[in-house]
C-alpha atoms as a PDB file:
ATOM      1  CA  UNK A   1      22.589  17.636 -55.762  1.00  0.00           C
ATOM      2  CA  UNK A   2      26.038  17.344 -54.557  1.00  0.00           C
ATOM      3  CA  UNK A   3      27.737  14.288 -52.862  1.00  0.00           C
ATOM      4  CA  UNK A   4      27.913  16.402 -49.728  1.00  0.00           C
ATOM      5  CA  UNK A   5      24.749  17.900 -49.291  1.00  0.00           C
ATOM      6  CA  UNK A   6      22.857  14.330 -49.051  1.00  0.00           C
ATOM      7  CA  UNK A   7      23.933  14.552 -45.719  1.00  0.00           C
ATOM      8  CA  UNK A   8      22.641  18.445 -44.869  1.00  0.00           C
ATOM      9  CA  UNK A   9      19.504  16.763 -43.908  1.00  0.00           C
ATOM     10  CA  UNK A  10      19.496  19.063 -40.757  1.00  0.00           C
ATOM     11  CA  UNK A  11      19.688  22.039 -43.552  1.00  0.00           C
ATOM     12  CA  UNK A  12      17.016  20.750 -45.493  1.00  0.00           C
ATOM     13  CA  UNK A  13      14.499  20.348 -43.238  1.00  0.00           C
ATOM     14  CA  UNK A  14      13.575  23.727 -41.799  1.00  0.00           C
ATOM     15  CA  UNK A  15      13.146  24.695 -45.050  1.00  0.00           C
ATOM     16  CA  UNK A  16      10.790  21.968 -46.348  1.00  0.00           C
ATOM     17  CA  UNK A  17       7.844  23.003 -44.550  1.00  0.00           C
ATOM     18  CA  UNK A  18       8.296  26.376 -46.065  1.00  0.00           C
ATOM     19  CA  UNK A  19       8.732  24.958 -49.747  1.00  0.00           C
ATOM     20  CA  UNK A  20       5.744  22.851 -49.393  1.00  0.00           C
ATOM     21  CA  UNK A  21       3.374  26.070 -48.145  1.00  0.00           C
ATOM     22  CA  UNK A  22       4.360  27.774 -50.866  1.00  0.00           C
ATOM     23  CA  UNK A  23       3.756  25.323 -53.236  1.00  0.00           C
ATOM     24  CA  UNK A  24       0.404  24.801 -52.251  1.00  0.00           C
ATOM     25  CA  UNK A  25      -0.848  28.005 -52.100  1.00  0.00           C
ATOM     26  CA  UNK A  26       0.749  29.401 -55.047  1.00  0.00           C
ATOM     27  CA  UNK A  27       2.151  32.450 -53.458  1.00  0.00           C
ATOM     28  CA  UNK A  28       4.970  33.509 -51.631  1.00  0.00           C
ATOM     29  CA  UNK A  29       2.497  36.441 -49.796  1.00  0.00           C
ATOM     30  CA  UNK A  30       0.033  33.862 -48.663  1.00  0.00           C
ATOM     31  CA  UNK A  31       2.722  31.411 -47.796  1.00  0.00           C
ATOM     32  CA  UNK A  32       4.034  34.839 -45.960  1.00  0.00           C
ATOM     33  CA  UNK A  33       0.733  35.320 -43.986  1.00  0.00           C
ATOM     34  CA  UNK A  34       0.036  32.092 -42.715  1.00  0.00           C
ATOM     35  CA  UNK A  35       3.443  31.978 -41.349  1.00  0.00           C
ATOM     36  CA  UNK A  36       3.297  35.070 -40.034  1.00  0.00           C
ATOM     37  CA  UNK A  37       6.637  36.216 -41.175  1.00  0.00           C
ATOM     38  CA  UNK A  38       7.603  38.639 -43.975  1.00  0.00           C
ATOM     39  CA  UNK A  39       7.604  37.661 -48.184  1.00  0.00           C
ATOM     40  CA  UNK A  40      11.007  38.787 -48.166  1.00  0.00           C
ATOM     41  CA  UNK A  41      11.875  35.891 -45.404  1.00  0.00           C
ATOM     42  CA  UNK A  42       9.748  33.015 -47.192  1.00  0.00           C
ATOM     43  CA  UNK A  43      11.817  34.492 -50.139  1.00  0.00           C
ATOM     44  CA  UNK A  44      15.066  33.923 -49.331  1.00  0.00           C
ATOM     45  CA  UNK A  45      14.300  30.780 -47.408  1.00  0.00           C
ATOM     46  CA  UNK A  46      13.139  29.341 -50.985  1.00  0.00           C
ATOM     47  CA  UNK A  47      16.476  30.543 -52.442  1.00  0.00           C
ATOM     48  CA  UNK A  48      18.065  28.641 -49.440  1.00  0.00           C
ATOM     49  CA  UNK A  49      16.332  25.721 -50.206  1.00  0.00           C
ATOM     50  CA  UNK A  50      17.160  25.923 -53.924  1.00  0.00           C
ATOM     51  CA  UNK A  51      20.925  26.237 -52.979  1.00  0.00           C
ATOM     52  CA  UNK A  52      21.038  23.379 -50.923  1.00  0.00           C
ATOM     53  CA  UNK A  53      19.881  20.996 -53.284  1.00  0.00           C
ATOM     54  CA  UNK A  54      21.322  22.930 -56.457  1.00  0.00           C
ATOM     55  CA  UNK A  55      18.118  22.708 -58.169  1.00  0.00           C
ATOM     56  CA  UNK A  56      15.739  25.402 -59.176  1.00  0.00           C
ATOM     57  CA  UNK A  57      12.711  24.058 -57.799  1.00  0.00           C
ATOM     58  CA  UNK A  58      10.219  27.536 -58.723  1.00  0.00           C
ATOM     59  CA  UNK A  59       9.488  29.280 -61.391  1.00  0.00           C
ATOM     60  CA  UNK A  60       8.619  32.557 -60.769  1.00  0.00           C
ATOM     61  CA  UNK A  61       6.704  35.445 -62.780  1.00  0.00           C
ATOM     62  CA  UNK A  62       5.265  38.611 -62.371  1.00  0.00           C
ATOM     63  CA  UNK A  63       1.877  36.573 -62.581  1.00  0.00           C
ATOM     64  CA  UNK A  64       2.251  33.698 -61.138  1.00  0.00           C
ATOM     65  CA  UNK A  65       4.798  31.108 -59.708  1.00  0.00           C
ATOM     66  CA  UNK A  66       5.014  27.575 -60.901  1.00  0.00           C
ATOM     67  CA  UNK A  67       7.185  24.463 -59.867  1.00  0.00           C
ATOM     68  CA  UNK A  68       9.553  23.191 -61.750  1.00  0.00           C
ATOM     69  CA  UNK A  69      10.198  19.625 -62.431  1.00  0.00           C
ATOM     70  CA  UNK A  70      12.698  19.269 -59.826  1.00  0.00           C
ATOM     71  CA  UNK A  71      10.384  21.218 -57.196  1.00  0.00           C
ATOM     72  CA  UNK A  72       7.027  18.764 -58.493  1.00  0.00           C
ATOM     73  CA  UNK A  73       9.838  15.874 -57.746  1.00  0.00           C
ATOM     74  CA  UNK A  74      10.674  17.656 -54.259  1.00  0.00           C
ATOM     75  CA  UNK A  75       6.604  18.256 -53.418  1.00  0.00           C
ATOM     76  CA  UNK A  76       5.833  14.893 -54.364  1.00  0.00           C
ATOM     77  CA  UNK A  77       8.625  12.721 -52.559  1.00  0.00           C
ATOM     78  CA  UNK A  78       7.745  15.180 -49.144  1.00  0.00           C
ATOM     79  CA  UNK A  79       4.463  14.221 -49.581  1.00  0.00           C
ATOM     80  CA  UNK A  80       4.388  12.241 -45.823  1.00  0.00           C
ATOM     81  CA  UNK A  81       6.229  14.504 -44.502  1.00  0.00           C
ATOM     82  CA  UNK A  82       3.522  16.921 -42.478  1.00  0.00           C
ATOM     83  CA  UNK A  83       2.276  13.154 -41.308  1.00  0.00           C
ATOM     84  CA  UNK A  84       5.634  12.476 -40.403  1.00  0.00           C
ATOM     85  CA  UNK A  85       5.605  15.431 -38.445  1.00  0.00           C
ATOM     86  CA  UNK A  86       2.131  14.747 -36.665  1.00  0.00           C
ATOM     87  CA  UNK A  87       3.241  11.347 -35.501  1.00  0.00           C
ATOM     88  CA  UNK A  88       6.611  12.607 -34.319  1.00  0.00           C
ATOM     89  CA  UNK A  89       5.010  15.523 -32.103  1.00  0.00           C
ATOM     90  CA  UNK A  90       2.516  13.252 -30.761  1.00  0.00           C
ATOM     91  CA  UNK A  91       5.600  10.579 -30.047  1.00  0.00           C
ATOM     92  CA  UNK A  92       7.273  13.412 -27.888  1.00  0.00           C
ATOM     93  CA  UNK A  93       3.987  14.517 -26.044  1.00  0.00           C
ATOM     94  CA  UNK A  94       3.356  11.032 -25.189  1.00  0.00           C
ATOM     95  CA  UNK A  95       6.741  10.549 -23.961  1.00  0.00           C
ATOM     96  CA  UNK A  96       6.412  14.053 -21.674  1.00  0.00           C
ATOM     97  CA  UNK A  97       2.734  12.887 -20.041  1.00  0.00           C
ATOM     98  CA  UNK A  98       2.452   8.962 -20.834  1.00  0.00           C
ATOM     99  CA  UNK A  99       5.098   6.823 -18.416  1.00  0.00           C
ATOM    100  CA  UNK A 100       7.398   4.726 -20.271  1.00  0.00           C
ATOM    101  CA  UNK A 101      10.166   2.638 -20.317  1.00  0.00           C
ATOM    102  CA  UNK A 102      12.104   0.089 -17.878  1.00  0.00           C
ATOM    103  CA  UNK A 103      11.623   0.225 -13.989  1.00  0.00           C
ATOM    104  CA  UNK A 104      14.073  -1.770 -11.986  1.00  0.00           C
ATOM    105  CA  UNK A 105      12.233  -2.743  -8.233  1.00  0.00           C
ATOM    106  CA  UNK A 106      14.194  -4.606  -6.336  1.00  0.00           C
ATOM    107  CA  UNK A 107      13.571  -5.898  -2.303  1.00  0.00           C
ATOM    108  CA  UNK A 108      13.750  -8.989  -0.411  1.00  0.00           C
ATOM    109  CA  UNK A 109      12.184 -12.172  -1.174  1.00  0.00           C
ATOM    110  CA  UNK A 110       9.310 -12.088   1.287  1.00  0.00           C
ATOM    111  CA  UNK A 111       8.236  -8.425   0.540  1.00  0.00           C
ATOM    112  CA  UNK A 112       7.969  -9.353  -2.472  1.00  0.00           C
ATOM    113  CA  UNK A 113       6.411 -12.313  -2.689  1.00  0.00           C
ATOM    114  CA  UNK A 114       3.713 -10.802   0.044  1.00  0.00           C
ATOM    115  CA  UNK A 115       3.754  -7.015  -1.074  1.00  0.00           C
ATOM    116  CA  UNK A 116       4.904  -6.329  -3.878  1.00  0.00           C
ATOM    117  CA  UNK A 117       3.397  -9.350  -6.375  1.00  0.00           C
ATOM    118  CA  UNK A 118       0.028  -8.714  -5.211  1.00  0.00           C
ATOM    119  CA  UNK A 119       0.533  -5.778  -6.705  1.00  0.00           C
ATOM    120  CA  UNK A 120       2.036  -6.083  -9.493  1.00  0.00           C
ATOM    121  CA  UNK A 121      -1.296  -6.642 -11.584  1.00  0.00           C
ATOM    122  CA  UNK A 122      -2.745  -3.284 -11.062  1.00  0.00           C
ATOM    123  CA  UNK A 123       0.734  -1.829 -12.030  1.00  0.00           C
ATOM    124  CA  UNK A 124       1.031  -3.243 -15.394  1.00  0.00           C
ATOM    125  CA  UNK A 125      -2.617  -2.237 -16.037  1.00  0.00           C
ATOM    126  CA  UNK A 126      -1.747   1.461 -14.519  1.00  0.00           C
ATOM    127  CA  UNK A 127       1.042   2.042 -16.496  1.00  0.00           C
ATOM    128  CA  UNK A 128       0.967   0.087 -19.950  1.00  0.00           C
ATOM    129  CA  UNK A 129       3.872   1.289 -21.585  1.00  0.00           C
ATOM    130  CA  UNK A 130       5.951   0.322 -18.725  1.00  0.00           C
ATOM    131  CA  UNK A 131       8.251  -2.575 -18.744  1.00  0.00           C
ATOM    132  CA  UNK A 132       9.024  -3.485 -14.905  1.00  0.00           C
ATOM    133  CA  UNK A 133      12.167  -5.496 -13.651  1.00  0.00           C
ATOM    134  CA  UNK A 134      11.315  -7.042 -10.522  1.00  0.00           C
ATOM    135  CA  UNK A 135      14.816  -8.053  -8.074  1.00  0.00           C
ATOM    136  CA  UNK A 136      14.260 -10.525  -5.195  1.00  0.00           C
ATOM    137  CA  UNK A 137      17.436 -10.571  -3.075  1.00  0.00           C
ATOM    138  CA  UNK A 138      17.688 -10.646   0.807  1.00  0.00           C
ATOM    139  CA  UNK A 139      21.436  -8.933   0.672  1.00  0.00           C
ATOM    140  CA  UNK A 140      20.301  -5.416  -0.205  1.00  0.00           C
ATOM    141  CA  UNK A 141      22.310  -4.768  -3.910  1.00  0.00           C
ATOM    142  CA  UNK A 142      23.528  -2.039  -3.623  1.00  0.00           C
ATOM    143  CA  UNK A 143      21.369   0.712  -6.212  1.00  0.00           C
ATOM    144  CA  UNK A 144      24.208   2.137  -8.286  1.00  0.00           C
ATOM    145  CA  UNK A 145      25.589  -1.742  -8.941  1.00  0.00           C
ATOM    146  CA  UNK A 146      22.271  -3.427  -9.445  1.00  0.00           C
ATOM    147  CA  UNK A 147      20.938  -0.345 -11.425  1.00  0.00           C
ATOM    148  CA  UNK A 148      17.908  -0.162  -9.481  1.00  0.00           C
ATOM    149  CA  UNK A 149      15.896   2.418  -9.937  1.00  0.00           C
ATOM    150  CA  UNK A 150      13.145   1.206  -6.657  1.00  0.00           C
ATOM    151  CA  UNK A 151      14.286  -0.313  -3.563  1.00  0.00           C
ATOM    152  CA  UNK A 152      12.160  -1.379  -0.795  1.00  0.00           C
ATOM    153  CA  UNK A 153      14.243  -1.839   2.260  1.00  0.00           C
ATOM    154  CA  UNK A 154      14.081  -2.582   6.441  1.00  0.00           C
ATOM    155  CA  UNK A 155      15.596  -0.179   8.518  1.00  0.00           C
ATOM    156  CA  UNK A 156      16.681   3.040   9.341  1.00  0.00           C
ATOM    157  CA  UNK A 157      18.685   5.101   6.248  1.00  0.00           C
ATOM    158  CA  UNK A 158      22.240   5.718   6.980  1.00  0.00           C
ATOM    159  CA  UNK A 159      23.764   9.255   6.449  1.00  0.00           C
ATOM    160  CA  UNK A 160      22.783   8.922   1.888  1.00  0.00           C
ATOM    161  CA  UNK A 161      21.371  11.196  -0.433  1.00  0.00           C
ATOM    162  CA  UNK A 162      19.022   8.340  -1.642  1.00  0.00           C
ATOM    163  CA  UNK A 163      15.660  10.016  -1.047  1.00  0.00           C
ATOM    164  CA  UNK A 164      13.515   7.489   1.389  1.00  0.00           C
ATOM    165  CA  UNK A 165       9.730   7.333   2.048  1.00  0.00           C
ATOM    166  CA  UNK A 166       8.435   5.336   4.857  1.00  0.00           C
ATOM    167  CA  UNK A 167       5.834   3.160   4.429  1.00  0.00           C
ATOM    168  CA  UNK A 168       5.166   0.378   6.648  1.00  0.00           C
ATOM    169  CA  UNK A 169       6.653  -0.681  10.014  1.00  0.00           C
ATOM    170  CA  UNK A 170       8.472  -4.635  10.664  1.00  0.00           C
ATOM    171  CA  UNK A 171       7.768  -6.261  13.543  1.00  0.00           C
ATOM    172  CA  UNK A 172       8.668  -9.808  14.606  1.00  0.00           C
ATOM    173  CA  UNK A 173       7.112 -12.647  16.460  1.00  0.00           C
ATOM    174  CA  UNK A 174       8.786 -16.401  16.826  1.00  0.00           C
ATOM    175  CA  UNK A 175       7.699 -18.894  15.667  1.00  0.00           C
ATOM    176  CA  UNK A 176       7.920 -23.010  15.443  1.00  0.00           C
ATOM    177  CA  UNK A 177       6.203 -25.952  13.791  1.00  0.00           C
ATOM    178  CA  UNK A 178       4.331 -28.190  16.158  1.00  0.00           C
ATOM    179  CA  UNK A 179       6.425 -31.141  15.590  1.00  0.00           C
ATOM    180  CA  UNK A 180       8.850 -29.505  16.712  1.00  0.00           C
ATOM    181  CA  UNK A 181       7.870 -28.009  20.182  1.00  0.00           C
ATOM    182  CA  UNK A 182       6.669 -31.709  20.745  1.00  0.00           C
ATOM    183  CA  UNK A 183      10.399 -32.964  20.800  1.00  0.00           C
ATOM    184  CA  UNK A 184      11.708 -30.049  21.737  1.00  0.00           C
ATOM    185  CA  UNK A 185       9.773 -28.579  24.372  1.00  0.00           C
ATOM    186  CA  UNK A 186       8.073 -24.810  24.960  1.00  0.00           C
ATOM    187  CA  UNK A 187      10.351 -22.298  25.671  1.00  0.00           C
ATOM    188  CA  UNK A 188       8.402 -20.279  28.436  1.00  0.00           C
ATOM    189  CA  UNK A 189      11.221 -17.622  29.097  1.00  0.00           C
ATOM    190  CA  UNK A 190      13.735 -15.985  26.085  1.00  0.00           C
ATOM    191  CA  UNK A 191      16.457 -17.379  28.205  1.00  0.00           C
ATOM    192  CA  UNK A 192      15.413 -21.006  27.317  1.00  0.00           C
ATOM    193  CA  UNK A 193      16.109 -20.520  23.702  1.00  0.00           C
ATOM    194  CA  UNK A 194      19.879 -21.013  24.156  1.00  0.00           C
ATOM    195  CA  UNK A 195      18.943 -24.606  24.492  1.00  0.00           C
ATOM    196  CA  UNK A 196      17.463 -24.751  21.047  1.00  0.00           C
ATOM    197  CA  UNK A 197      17.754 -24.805  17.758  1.00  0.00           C
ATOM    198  CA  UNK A 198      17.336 -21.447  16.116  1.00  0.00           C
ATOM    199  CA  UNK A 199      16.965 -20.527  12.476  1.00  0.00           C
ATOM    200  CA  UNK A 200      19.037 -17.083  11.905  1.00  0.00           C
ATOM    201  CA  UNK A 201      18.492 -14.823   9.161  1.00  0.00           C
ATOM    202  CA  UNK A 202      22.302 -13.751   7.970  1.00  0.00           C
ATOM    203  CA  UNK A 203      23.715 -11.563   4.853  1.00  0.00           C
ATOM    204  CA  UNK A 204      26.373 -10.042   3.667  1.00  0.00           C
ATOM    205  CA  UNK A 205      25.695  -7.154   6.187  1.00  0.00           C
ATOM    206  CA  UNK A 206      24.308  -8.501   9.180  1.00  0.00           C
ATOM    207  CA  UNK A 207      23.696 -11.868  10.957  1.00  0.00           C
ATOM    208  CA  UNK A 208      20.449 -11.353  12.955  1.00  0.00           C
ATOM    209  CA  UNK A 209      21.014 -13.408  16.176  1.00  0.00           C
ATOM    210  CA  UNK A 210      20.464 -10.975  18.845  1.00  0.00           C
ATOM    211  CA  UNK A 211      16.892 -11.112  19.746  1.00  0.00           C
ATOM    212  CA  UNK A 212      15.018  -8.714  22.281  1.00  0.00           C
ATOM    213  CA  UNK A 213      12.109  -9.031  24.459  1.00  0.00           C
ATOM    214  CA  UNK A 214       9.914  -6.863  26.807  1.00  0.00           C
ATOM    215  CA  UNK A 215       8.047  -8.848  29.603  1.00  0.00           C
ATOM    216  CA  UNK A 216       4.563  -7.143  30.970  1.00  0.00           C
ATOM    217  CA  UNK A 217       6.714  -5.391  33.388  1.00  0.00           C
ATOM    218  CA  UNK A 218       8.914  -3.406  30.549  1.00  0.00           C
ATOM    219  CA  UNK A 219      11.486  -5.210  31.431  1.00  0.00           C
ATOM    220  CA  UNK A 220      14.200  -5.955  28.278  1.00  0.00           C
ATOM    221  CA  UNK A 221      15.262  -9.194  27.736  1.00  0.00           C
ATOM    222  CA  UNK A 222      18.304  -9.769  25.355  1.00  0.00           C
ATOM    223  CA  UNK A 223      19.339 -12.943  24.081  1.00  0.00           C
ATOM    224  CA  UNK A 224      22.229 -14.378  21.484  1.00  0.00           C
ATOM    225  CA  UNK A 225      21.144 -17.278  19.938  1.00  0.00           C
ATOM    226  CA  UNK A 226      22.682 -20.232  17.958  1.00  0.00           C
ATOM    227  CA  UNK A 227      21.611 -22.791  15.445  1.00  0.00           C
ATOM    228  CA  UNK A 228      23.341 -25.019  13.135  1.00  0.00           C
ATOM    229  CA  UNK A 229      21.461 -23.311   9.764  1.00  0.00           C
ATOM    230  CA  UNK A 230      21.784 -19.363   8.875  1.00  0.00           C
ATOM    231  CA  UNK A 231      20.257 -18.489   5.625  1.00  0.00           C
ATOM    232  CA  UNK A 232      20.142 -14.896   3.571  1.00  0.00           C
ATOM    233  CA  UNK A 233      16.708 -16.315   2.081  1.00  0.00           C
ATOM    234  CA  UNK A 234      13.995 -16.072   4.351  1.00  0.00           C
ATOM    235  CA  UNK A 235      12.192 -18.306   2.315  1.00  0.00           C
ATOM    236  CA  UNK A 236      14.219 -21.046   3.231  1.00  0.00           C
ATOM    237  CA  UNK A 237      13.723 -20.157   6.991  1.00  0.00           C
ATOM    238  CA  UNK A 238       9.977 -20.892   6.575  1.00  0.00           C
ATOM    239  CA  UNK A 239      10.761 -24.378   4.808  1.00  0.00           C
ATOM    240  CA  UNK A 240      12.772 -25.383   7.676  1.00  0.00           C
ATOM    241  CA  UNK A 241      10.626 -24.199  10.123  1.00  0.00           C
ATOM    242  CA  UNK A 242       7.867 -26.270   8.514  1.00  0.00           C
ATOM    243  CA  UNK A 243       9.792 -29.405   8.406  1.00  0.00           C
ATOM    244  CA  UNK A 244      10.585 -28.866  12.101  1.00  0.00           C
ATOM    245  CA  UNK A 245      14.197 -27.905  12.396  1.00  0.00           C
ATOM    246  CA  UNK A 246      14.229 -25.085  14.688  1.00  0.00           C
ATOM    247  CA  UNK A 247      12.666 -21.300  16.307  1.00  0.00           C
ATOM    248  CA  UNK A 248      13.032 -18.618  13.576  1.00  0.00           C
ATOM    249  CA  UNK A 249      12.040 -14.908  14.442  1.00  0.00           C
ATOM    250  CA  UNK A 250       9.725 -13.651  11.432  1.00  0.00           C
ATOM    251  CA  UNK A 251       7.394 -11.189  10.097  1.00  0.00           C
ATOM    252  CA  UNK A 252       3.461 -12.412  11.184  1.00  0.00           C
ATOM    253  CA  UNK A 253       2.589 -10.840   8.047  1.00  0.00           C
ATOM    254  CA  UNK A 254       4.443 -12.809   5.810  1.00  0.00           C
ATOM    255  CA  UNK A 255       3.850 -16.228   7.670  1.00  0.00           C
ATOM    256  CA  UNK A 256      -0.243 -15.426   8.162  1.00  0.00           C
ATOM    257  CA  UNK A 257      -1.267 -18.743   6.313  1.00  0.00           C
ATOM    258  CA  UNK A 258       1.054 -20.842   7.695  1.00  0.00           C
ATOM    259  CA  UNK A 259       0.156 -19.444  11.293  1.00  0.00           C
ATOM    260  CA  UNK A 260      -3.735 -19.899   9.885  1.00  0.00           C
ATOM    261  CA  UNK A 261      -3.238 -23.433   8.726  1.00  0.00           C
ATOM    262  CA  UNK A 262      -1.297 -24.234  11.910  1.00  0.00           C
ATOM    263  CA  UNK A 263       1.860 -25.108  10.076  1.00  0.00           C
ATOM    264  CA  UNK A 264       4.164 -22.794  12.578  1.00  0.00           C
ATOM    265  CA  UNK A 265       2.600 -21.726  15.650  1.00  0.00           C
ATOM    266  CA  UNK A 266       3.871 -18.713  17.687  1.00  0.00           C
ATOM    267  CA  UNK A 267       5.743 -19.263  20.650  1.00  0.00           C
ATOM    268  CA  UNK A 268       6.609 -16.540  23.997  1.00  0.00           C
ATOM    269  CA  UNK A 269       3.396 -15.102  23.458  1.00  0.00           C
ATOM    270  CA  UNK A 270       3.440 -13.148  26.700  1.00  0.00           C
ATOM    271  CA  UNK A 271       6.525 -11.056  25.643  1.00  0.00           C
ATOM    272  CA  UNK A 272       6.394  -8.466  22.792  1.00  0.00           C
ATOM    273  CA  UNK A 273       9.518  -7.679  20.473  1.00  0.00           C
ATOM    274  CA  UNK A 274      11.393  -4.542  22.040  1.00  0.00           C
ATOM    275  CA  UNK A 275      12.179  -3.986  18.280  1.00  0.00           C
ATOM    276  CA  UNK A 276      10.942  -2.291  14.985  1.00  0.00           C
ATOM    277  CA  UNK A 277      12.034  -1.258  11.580  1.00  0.00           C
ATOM    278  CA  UNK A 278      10.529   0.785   9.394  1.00  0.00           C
ATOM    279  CA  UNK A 279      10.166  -0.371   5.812  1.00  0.00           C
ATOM    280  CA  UNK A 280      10.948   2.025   3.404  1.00  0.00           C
ATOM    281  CA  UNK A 281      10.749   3.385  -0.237  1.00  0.00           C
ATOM    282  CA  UNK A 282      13.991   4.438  -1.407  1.00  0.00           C
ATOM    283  CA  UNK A 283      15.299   5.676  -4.751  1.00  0.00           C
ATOM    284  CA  UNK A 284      18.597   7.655  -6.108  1.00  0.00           C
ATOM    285  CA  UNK A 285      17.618  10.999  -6.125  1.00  0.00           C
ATOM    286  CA  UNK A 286      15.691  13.176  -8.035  1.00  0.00           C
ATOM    287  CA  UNK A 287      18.217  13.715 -10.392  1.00  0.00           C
ATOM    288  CA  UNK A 288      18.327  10.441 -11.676  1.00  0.00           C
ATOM    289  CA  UNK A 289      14.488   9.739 -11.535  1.00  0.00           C
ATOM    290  CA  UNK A 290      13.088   9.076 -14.878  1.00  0.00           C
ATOM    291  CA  UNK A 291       9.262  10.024 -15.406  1.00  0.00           C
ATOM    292  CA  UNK A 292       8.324   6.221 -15.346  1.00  0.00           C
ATOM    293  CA  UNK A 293      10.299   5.497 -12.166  1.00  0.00           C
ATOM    294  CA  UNK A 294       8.626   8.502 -10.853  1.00  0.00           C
ATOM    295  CA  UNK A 295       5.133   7.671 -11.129  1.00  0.00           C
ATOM    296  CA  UNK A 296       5.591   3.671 -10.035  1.00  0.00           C
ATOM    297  CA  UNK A 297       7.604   5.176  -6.824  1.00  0.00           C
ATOM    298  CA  UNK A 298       4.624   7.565  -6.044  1.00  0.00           C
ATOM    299  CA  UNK A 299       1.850   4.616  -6.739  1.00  0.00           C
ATOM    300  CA  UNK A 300       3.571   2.047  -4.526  1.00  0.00           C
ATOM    301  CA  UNK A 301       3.685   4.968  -1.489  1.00  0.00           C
ATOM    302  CA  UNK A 302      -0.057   5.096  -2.097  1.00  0.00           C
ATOM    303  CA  UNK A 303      -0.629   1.400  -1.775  1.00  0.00           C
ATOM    304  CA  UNK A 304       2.016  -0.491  -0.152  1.00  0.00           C
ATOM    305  CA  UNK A 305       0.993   1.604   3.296  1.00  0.00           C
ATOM    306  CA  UNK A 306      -2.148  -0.146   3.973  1.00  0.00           C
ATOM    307  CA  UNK A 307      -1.288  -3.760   3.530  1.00  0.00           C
ATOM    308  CA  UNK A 308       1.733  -2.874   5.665  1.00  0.00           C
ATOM    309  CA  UNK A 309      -0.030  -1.795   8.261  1.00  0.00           C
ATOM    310  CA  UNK A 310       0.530  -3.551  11.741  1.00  0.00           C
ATOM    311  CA  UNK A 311      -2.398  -6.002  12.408  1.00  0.00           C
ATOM    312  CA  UNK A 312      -2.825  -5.557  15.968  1.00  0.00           C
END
C-alpha cells in the first residue's frame, strides 16, 4: 500500500462491507443477491478495492474463489468493523430521538430560586443525557452574549424575532418587616410612602420606582418613591426588608414563607397593584434551537404554568 492511500480511508470504506460479504459467502453471485445489485457491480467494486490498497486480496477460479494472504490479513483486521457499524448507527439514532447535550437557562434570581430549582430535579431525571447550565442574573443578559439558549423573562417582548411563550403573570404587593412599621409607622394611603424608606429594584435597564395603585373606587394612584438602597438582586431586597430597613414592592409568590412566618407583613392592603407583567418563555428562534433545547423549552411551558398561577 502506498504512502498516499493510508489516508483514502473515505475510499476504502464503501468498499469494505462489500469485500467482507464476499468473503464470507464465497461468491461474488451470492454476495450479488444479498445486495441486491448486479455480479458485475460487486465485481468491479472488488477490483476497486484491490487497487486502492495495491494488493490482490482474491483469488479467483472458474470453481471457486479464495482469499489471498493479503485479503485473510484485510478480513481479519475488519473483523469489528460490522460492530463498529452497529454502534455508530445506533449513536446517530440516539442522537435524532434521545435529547442531548448542553442547555443554557438563564432568569432572575427569584424565579429561579422559586420556579425554576424546584424543578430542576424532574428535569435531570427527564432528560438524562442532558447537561443544563442554569444563569441567575436580575439584568436580563442579553441571549446572543450570554449564549443562552432559555430565558425566562418579565414583561412584554419588544419588536424581536426571539420566539416567546407566556406562562405565568407578575403581580406585586408591598411589603415591610414588623420592626419596621413599629418605628416607622403604617402607611394608610400610597401618598404616605414618600415619607419612607423604600427598597427599589434597579438594573441596567430600568430603576423600578414608580409604583401604581387602584383604590375600591378604580381610582389610579401613582407614586415616585425614594430610598437610600437600590439593588439589581432582589434577593438582597428581602434581606433588608427582614432586617427592617425599608417598604419594597415584591412578588407574594416569592416572599410566601416569609409572609407565613410573619417576617414581612403586607402593607396598603385595601389597594390592588394597577400593574402586571407577564412572565415569559423566550428562546432565539427556531433556527437556532437544538433538539435538547427544544424539548426542555416545551417541558418547562408544561410545568412552570401552574405554579405561576396567581393565588387569589
Amino acid at each position: 500500500m502506498s504512502t498516499n492511500s493510508l489516508f483514502d480511508i473515505h475510499k476504502l470504506l464503501p468498499h469494505l462491507a462489500t469485500f467482507r460479504l464476499v468473503a464470507e459467502r464465497g461468491s461474488f453471485q451470492s454476495a450479488a443477491n444479498e445486495l441486491n445489485l448486479p455480479r458485475s457491480s460487486v465485481s468491479k467494486k472488488i477490483r476497486q478495492l484491490e487497487e486502492i490498497v495495491e494488493q490482490r486480496l482474491l483469488q479467483r477460479t472458474t470453481r471457486k474463489l479464495t482469499l489471498t494472504e493479503a485479503g485473510e490479513a484485510l478480513l481479519n483486521t475488519t473483523q469489528e468493523l460490522p460492530s463498529l457499524l452497529d454502534k455508530m448507527e445506533t449513536f446517530l439514532l440516539d442522537q435524532q430521538t434521545i435529547p442531548s447535550g448542553k442547555v443554557k437557562i438563564s432568569c432572575s434570581t427569584l424565579l429561579g430560586q422559586h420556579y425554576l430549582l424546584p424543578q430542576m430535579k424532574y428535569l435531570v431525571a427527564c432528560f438524562p443525557q442532558i447537561q443544563f447550565q442554569l444563569s441567575f442574573d436580575d439584568n436580563c443578559v442579553d441571549l446572543i452574549e450570554g449564549k443562552i439558549d432559555i430565558a425566562i423573562r418579565i414583561g412584554e417582548l419588544p419588536d424581536s424575532p426571539m420566539l416567546a411563550r407566556k406562562i405565568g403573570e407578575k403581580r406585586w404587593c408591598f411589603v415591610a418587616s414588623d420592626d419596621y412599621l413599629k418605628v416607622n409607622g403604617y402607611p394608610t394611603h400610597p401618598n404616605q410612602l414618600v415619607f419612607h424608606q423604600c427598597l427599589v429594584f434597579a438594573n441596567q435597564t430600568s430603576t423600578q420606582n414608580h409604583w401604581q395603585f387602584v383604590d375600591e373606587d378604580k381610582n389610579i394612584e401613582s407614586v415616585s418613591v425614594e430610598g437610600a438602597i437600590q439593588s439589581d438582586d432582589a434577593r438582597a431586597l428581602v434581606e433588608l426588608l427582614k432586617q427592617g430597613v425599608g417598604i419594597a414592592r415584591l412578588d407574594p409568590n416569592v416572599i410566601a414563607s416569609e409572609l407565613e412566618s410573619g417576617e414581612l407583613t403586607t402593607i396598603l392592603d385595601s389597594y390592588t397593584v394597577d400593574f402586571t407583567a407577564p412572565i415569559q418563555l423566550l428562546c432565539l428562534g427556531k433556527a437556532t434551537h437544538s433538539k435538547a433545547s427544544r424539548a426542555v423549552w416545551d417541558e418547562l411551558a408544561r410545568v412552570l404554568p401552574p405554579r405561576l398561577k396567581i393565588k387569589k
